[in-house]
Protein backbone atom coordinates (compact mmCIF):
# COMPACT_ATOMS: atom_id res chain seq x y z
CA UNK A 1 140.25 68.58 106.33
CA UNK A 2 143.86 70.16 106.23
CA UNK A 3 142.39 72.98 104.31
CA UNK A 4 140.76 74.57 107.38
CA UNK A 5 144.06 74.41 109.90
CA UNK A 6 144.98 78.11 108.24
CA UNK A 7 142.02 79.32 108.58
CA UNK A 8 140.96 78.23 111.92
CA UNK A 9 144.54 79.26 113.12
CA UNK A 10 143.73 82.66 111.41
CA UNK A 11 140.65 83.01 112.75
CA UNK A 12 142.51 82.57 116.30
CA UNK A 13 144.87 84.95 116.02
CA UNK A 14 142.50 87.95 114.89
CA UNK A 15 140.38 86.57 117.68
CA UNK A 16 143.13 87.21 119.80
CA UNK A 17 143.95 90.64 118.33
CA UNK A 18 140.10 92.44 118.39
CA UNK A 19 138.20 89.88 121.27
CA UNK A 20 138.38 90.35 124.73
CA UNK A 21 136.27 87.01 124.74
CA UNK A 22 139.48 85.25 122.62
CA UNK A 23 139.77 82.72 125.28
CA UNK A 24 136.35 81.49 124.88
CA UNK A 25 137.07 81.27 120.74
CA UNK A 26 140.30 79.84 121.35
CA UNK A 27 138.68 77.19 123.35
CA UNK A 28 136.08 76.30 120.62
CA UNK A 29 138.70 76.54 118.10
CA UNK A 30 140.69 73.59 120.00
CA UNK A 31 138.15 71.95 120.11
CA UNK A 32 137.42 72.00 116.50
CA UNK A 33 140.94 71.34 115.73
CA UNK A 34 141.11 68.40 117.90
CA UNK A 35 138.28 66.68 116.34
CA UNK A 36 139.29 67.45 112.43
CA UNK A 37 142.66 65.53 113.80
């Protein structure tokens, strides 16, 4: 399940970059990362 930590923290950070909805992704993406730990 370690694979997807890069990926998801990728995803977060280009969220971040090009969303203006990145809080609602960064949300999810805790969420997701929570329950892979």
């Amino acid at each position: 399940m370690q694979r997807y930590l890069p990926a998801l923290l990728g995803e977060l950070f280009n969220s971040k970059l090009n969303d203006q909805n990145a809080t609602v992704k960064e949300f999810t993406h805790i969420f997701c990362f929570i329950f892979l730990i």
